[in-house]
N, C-alpha and C. Protein backbone atom coordinates (compact mmCIF):
# COMPACT_ATOMS: atom_id res chain seq x y z
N UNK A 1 33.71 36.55 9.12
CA UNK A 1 32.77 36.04 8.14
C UNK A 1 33.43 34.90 7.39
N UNK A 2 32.97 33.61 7.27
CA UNK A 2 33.59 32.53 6.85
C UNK A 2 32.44 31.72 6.04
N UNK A 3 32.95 32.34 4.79
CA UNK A 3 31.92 31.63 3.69
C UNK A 3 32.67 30.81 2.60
N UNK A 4 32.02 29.92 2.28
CA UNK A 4 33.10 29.22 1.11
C UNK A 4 32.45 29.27 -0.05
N UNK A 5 33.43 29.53 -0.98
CA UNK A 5 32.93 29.63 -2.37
C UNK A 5 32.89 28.12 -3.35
N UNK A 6 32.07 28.08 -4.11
CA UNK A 6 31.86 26.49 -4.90
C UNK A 6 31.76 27.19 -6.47
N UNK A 7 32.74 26.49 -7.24
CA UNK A 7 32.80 27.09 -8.28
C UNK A 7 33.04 25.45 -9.00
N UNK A 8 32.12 25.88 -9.94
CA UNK A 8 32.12 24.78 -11.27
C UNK A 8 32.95 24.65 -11.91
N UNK A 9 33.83 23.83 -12.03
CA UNK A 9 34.82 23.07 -12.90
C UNK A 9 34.36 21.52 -13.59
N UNK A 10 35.05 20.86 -14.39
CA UNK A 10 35.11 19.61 -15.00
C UNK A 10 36.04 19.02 -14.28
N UNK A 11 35.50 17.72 -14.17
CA UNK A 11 36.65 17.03 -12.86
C UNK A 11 38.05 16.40 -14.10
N UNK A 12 37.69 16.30 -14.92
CA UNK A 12 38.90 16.29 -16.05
C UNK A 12 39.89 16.95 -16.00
N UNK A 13 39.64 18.15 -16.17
CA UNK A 13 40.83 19.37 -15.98
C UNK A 13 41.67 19.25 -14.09
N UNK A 14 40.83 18.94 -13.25
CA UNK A 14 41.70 18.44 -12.19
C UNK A 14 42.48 17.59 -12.66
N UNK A 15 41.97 16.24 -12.71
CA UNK A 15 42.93 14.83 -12.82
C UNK A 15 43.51 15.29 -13.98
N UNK A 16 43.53 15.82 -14.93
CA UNK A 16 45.00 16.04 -15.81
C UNK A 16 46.43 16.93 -15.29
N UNK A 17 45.77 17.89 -14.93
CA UNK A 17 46.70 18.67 -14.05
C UNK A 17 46.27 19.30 -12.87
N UNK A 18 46.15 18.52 -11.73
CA UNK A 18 46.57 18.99 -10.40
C UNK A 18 46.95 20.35 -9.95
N UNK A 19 48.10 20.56 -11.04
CA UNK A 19 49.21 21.91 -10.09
C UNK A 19 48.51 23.11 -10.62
N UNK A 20 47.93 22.80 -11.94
CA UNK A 20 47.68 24.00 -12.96
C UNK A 20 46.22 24.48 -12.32
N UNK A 21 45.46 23.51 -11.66
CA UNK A 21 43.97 23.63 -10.81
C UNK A 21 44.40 24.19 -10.00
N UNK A 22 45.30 23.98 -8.98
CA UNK A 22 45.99 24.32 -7.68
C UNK A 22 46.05 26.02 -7.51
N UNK A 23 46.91 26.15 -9.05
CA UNK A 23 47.44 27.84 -9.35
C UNK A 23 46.34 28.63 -9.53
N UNK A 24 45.69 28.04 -10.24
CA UNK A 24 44.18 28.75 -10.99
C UNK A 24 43.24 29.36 -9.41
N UNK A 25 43.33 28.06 -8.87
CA UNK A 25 42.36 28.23 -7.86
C UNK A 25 42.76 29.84 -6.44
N UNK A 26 44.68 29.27 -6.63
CA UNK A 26 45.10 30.60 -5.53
C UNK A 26 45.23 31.77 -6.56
N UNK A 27 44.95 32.08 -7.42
CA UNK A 27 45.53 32.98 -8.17
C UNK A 27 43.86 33.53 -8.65
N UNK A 28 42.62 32.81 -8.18
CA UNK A 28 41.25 33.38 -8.15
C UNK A 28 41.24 34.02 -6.67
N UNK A 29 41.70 32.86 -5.81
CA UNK A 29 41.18 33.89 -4.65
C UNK A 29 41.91 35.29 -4.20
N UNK A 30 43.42 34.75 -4.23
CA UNK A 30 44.23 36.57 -4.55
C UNK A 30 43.33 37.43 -5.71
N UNK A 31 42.58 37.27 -6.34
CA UNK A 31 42.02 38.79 -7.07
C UNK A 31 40.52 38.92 -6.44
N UNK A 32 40.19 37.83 -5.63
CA UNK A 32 38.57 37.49 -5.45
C UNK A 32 39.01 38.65 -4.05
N UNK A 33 40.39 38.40 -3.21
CA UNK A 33 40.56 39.43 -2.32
C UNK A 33 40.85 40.32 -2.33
N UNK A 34 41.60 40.71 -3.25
CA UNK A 34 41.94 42.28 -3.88
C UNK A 34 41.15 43.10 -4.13
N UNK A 35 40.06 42.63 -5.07
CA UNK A 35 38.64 43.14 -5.37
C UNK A 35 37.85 43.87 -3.99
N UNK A 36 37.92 42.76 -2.72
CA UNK A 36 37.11 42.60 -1.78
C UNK A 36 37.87 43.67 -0.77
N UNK A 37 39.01 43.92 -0.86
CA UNK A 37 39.80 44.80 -0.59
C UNK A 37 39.69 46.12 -0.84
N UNK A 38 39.37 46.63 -2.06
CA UNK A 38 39.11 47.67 -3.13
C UNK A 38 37.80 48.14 -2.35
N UNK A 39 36.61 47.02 -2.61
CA UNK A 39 35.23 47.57 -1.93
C UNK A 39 35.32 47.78 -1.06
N UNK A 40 35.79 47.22 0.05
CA UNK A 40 36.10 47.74 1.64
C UNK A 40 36.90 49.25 1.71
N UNK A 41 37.70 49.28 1.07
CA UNK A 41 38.22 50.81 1.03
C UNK A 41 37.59 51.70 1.02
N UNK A 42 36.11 51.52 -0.53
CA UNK A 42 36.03 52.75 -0.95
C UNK A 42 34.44 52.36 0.69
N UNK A 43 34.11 51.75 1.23
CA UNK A 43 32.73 52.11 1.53
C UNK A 43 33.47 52.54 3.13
N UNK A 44 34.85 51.81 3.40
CA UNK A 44 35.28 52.09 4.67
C UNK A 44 35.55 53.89 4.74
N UNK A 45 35.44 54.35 7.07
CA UNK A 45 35.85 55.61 6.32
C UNK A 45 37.12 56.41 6.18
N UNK A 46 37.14 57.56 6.12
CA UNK A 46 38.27 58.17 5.12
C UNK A 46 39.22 57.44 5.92
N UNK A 47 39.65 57.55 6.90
CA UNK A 47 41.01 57.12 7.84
C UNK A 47 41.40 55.97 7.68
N UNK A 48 40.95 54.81 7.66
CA UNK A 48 40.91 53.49 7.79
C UNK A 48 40.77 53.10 6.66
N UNK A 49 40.19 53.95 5.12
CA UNK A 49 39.97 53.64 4.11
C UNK A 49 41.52 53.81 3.72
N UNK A 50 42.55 54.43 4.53
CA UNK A 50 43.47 54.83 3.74
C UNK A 50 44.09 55.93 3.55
N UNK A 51 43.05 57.13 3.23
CA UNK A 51 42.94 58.27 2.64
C UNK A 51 43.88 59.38 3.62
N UNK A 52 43.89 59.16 4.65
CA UNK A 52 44.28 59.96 5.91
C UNK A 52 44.99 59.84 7.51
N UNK A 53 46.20 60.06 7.37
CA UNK A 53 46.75 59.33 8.50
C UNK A 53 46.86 58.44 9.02
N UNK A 54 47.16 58.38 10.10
CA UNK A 54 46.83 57.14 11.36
C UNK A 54 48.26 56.01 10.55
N UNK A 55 48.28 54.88 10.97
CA UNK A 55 48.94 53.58 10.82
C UNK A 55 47.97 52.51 10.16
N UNK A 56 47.90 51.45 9.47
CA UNK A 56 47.26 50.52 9.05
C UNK A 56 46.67 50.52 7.73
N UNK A 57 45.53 50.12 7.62
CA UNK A 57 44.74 50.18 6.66
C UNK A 57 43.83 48.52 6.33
N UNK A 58 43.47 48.26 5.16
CA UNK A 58 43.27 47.48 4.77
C UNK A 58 43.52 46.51 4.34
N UNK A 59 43.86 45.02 4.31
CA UNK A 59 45.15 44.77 4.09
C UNK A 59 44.32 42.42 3.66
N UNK A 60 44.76 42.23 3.03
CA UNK A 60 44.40 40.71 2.48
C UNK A 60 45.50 39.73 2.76
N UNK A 61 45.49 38.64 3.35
CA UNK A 61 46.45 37.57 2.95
C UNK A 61 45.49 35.96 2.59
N UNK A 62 46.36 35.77 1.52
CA UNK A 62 45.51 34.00 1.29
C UNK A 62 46.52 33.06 1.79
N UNK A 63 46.45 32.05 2.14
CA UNK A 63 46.99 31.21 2.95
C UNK A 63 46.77 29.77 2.11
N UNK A 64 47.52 29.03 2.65
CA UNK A 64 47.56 27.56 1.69
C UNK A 64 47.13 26.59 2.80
N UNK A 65 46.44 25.78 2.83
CA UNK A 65 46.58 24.72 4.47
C UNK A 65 46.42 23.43 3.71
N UNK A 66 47.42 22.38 2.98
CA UNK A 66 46.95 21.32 2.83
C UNK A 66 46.04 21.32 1.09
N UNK A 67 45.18 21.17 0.92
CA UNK A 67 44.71 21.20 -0.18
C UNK A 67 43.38 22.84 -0.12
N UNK A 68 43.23 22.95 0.58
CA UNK A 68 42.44 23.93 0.96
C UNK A 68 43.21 25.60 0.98
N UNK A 69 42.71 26.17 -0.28
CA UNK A 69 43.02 27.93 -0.09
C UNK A 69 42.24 29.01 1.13
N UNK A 70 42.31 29.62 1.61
CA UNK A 70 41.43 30.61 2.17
C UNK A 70 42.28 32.03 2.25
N UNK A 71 41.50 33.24 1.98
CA UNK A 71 41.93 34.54 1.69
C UNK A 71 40.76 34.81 3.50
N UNK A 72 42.03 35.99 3.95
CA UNK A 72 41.43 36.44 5.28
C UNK A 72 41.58 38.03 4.83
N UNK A 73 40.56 39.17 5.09
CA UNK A 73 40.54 40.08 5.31
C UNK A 73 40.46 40.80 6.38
N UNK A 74 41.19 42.13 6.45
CA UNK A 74 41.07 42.36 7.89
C UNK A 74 41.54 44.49 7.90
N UNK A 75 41.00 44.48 8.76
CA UNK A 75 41.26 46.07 8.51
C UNK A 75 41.80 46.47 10.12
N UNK A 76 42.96 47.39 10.05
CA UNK A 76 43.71 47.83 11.06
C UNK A 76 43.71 49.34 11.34
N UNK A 77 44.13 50.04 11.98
CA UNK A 77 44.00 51.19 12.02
C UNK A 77 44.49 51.61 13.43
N UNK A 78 45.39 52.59 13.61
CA UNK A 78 45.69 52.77 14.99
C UNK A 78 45.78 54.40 14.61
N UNK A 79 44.94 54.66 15.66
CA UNK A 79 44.54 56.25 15.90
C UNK A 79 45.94 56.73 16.51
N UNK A 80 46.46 57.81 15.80
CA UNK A 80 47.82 58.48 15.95
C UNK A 80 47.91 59.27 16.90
N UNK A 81 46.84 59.54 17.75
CA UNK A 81 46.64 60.47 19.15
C UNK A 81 46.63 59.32 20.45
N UNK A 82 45.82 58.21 20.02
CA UNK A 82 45.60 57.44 21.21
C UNK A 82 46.49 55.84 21.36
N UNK A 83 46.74 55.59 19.88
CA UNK A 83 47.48 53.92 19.73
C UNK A 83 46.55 53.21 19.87
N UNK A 84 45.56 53.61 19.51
CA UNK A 84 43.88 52.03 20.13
C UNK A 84 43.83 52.05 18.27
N UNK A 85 43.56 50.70 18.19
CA UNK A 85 42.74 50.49 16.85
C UNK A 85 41.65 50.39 16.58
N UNK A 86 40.85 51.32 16.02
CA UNK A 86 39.50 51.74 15.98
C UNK A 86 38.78 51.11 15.01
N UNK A 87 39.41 50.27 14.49
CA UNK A 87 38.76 49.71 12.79
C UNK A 87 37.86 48.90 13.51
N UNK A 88 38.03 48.12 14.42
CA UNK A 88 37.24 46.90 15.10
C UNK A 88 36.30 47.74 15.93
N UNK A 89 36.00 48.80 15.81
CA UNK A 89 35.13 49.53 16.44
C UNK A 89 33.88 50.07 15.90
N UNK A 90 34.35 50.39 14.34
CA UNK A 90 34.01 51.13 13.14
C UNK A 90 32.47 50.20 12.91
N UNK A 91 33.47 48.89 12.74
CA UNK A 91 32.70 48.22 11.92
C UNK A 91 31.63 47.18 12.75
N UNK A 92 32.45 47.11 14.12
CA UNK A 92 31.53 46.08 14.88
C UNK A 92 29.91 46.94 15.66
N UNK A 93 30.48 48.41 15.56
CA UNK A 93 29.79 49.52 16.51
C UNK A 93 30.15 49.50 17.92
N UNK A 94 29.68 50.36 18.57
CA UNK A 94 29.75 50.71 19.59
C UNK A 94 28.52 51.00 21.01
N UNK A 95 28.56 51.01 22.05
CA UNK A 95 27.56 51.21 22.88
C UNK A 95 26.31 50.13 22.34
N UNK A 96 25.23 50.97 22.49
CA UNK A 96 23.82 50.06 22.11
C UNK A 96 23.97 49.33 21.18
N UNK A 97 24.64 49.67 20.07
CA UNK A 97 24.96 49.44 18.62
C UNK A 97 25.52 48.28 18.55
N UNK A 98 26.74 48.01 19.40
CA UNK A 98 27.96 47.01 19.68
C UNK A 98 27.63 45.83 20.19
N UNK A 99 28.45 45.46 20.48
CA UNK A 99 28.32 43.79 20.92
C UNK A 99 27.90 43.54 22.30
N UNK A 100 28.31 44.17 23.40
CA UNK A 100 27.57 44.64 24.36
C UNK A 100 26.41 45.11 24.73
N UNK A 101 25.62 45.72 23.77
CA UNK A 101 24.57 46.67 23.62
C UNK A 101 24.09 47.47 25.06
N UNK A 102 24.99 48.53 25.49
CA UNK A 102 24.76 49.02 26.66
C UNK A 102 25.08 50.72 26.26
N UNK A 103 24.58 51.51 26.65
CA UNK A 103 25.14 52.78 26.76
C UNK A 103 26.26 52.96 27.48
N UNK A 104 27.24 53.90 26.77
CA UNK A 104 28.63 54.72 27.32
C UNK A 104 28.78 55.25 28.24
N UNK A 105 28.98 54.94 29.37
CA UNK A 105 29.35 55.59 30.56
C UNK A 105 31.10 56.00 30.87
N UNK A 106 31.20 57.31 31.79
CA UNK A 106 32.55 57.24 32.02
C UNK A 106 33.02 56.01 33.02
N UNK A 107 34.13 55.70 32.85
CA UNK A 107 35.00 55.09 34.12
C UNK A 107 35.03 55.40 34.73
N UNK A 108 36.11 56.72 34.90
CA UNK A 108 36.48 57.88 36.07
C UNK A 108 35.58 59.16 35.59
N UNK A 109 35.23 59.73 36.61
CA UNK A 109 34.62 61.15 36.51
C UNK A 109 33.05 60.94 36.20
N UNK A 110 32.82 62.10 36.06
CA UNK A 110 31.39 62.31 36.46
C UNK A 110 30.39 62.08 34.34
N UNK A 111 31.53 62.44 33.85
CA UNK A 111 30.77 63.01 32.02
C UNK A 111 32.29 62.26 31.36
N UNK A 112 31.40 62.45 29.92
CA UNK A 112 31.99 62.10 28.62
C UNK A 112 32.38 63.46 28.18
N UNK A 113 33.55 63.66 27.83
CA UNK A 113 33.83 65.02 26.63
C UNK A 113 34.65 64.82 25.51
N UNK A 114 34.27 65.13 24.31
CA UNK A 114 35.14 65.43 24.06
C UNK A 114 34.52 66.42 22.51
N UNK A 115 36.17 66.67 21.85
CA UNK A 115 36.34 68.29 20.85
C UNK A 115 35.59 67.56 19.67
N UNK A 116 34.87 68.52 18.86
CA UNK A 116 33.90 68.07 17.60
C UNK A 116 34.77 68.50 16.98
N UNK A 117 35.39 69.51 16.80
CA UNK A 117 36.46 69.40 15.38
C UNK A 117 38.20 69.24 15.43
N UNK A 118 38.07 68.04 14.20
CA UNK A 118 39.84 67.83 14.09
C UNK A 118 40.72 68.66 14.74
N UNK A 119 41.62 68.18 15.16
CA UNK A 119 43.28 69.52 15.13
C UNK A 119 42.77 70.33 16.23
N UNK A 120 42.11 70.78 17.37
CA UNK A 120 41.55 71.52 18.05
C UNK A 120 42.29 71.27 19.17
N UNK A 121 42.96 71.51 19.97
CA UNK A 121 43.76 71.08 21.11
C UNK A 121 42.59 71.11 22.28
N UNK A 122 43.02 69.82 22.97
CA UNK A 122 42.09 69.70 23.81
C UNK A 122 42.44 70.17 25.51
N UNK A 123 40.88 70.99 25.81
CA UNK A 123 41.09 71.96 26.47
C UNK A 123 41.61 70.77 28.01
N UNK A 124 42.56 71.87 28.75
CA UNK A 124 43.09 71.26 29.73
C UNK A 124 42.39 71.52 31.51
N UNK A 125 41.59 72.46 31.10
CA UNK A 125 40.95 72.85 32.57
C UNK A 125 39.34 73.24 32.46
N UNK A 126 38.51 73.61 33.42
CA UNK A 126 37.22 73.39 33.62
C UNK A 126 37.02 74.58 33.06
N UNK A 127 37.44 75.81 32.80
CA UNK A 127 37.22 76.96 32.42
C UNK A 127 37.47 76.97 30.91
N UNK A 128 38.32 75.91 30.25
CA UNK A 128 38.52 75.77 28.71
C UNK A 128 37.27 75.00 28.38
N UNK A 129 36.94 74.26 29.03
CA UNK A 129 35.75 73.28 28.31
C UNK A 129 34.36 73.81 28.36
N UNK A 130 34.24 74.83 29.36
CA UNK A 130 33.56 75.72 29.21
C UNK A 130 33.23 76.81 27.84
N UNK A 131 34.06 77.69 27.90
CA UNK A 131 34.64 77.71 26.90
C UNK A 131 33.82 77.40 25.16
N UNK A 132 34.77 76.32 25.39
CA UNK A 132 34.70 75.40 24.33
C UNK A 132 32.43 75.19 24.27
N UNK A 133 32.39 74.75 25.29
CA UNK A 133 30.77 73.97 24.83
C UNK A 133 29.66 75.44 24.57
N UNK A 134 30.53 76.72 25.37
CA UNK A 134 29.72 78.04 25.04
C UNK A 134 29.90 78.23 23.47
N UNK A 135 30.74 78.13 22.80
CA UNK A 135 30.76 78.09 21.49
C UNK A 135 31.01 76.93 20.59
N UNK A 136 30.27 75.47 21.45
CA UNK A 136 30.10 74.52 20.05
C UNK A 136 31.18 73.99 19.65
N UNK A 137 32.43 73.94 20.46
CA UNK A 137 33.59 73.07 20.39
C UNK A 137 33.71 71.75 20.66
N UNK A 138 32.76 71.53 21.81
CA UNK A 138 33.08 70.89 22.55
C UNK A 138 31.68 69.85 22.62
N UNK A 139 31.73 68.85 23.67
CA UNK A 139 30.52 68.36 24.21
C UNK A 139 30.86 67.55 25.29
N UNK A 140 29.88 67.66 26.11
CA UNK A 140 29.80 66.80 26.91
C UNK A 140 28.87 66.16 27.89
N UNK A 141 28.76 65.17 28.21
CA UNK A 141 27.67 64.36 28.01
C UNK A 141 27.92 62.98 29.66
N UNK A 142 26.56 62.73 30.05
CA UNK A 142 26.66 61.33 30.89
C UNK A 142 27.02 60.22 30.76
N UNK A 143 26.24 60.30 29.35
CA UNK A 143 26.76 58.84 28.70
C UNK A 143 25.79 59.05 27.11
N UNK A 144 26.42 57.92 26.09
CA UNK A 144 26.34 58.34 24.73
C UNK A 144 25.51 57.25 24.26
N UNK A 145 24.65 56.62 23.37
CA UNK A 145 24.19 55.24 22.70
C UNK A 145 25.55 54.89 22.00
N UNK A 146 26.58 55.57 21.49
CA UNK A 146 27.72 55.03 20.80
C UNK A 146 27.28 55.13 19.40
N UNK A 147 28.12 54.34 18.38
CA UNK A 147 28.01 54.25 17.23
C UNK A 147 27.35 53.35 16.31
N UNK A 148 26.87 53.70 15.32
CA UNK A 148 26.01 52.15 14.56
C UNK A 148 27.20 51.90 14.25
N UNK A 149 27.27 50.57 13.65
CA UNK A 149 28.46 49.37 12.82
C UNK A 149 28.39 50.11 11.48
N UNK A 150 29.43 49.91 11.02
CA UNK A 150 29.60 49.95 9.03
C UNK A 150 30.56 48.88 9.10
N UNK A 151 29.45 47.79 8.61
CA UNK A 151 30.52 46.94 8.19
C UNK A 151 31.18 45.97 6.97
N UNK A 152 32.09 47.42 6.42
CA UNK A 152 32.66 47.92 5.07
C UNK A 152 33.45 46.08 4.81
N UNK A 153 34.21 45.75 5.58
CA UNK A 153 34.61 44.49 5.39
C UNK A 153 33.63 43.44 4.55
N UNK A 154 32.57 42.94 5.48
CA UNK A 154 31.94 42.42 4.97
C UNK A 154 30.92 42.55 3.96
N UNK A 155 30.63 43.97 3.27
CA UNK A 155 29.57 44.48 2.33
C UNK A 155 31.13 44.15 0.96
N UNK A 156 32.00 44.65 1.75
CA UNK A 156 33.11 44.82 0.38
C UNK A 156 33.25 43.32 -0.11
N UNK A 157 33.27 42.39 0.95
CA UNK A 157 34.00 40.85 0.54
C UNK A 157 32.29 40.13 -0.18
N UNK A 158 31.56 40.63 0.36
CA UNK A 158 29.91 39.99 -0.48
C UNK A 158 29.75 40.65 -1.48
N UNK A 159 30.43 41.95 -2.21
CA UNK A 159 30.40 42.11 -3.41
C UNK A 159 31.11 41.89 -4.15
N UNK A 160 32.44 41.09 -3.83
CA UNK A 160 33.74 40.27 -4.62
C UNK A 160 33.34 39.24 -4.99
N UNK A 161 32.64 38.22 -3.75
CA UNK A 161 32.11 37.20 -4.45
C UNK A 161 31.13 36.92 -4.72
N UNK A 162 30.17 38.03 -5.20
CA UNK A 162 29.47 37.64 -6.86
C UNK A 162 30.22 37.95 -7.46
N UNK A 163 31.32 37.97 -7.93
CA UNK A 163 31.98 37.99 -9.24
C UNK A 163 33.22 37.24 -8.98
N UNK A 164 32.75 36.18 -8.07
CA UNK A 164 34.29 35.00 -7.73
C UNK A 164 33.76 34.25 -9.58
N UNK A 165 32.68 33.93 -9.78
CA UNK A 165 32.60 32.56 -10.82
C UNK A 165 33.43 33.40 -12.27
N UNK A 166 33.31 34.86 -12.38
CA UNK A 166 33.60 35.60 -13.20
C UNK A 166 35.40 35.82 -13.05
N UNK A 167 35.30 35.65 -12.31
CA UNK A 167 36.91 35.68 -11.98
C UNK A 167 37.61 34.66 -11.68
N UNK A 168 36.80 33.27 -11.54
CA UNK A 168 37.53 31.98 -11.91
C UNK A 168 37.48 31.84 -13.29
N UNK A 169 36.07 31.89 -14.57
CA UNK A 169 36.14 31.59 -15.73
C UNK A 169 37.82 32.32 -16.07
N UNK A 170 37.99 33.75 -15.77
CA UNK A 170 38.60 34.60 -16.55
C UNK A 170 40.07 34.25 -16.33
N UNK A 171 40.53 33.75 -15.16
CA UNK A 171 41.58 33.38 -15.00
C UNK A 171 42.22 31.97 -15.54
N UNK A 172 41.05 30.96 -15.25
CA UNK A 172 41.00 29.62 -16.10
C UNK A 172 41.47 29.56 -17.54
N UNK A 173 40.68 30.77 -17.81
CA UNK A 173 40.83 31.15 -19.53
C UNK A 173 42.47 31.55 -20.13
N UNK A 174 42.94 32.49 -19.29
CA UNK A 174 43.78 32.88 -18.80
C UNK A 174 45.11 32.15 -18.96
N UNK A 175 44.77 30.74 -18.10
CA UNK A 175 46.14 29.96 -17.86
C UNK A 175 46.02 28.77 -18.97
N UNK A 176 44.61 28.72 -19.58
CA UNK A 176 45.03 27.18 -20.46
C UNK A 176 45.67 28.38 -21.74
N UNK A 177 45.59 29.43 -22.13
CA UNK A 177 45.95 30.21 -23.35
C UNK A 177 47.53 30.54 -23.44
N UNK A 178 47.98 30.41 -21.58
CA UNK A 178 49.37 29.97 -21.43
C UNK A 178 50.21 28.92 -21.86
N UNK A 179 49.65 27.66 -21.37
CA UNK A 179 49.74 26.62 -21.70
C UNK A 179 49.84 25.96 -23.16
């Protein structure tokens, strides 16, 4: 998502000081991403929000290129059973849902399975998965529609900036009271 923000200033306060516009301006978008960071957490879910295992998380960098700032958000996550990062999955969806828009089929084998609850060791033979789907452990399936998208990134970073102009005044305010 690549949106640019336009924030009202006096072209005065540039041409007097340059460096002090410069600071103001990276020192809005580091909190404009932090913020945008924060919302992505709380709407992302528990795992990827943070809250629970795995590797990654949520994570902001702003960058300088020339006269131009830009803050990139991005969310990581590597599932501690498999090493795949699922965040780009979460949020883009999956199957019908996804970018593909096709239903889930296996690769190899005939079905899809797998355990509905956490921590459950997964059964190793045709008589465990049995088993398992006689009492609701388990499932398994031809193929799935996949997952809808949540996409916590971008709901989190469109509710940071409505409050970018609020968080340039405040910082502006901020650095001439330094000064």
């Amino acid at each position: 998502m690549n949106k640019a923000i336009t924030l009202e200033t006096d072209d005065r306060v540039i041409k007097a000081a340059p460096e002090k516009f410069f600071k103001i301006c990276y020192q809005t978008t580091g909190q404009i991403m932090e913020l945008a960071r924060q919302y992505a957490k709380e709407k992302a879910p528990g795992r990827i929000g943070g809250s629970q295992g795995g590797y990654g998380g949520i994570s902001f960098r702003v960058e300088v290129n020339g006269e131009i700032i830009e803050g990139t958000l991005a969310a990581v996550f590597r599932d501690p059973e498999t090493g795949v990062d699922i965040a780009y999955f979460v949020h883009e969806g999956t199957g019908l849902y996804g970018p593909r828009k096709q239903l889930i089929r296996p690769k190899y084998g005939k079905a899809l399975a797998w355990v509905t609850l956490k921590g459950l060791p997964r059964p190793q033979t045709a008589q465990e998965w049995k088993l398992y789907r006689i009492r609701g452990l388990a499932v398994v399936v031809k193929s799935t529609k996949g997952q809808k998208p949540n996409p916590f990134l971008k709901e989190g970073m469109k509710k940071a900036l409505e409050k970018a102009p609020e968080i340039y005044r405040q910082v502006s305010k901020r650095m001439n009271e330094e000064s």
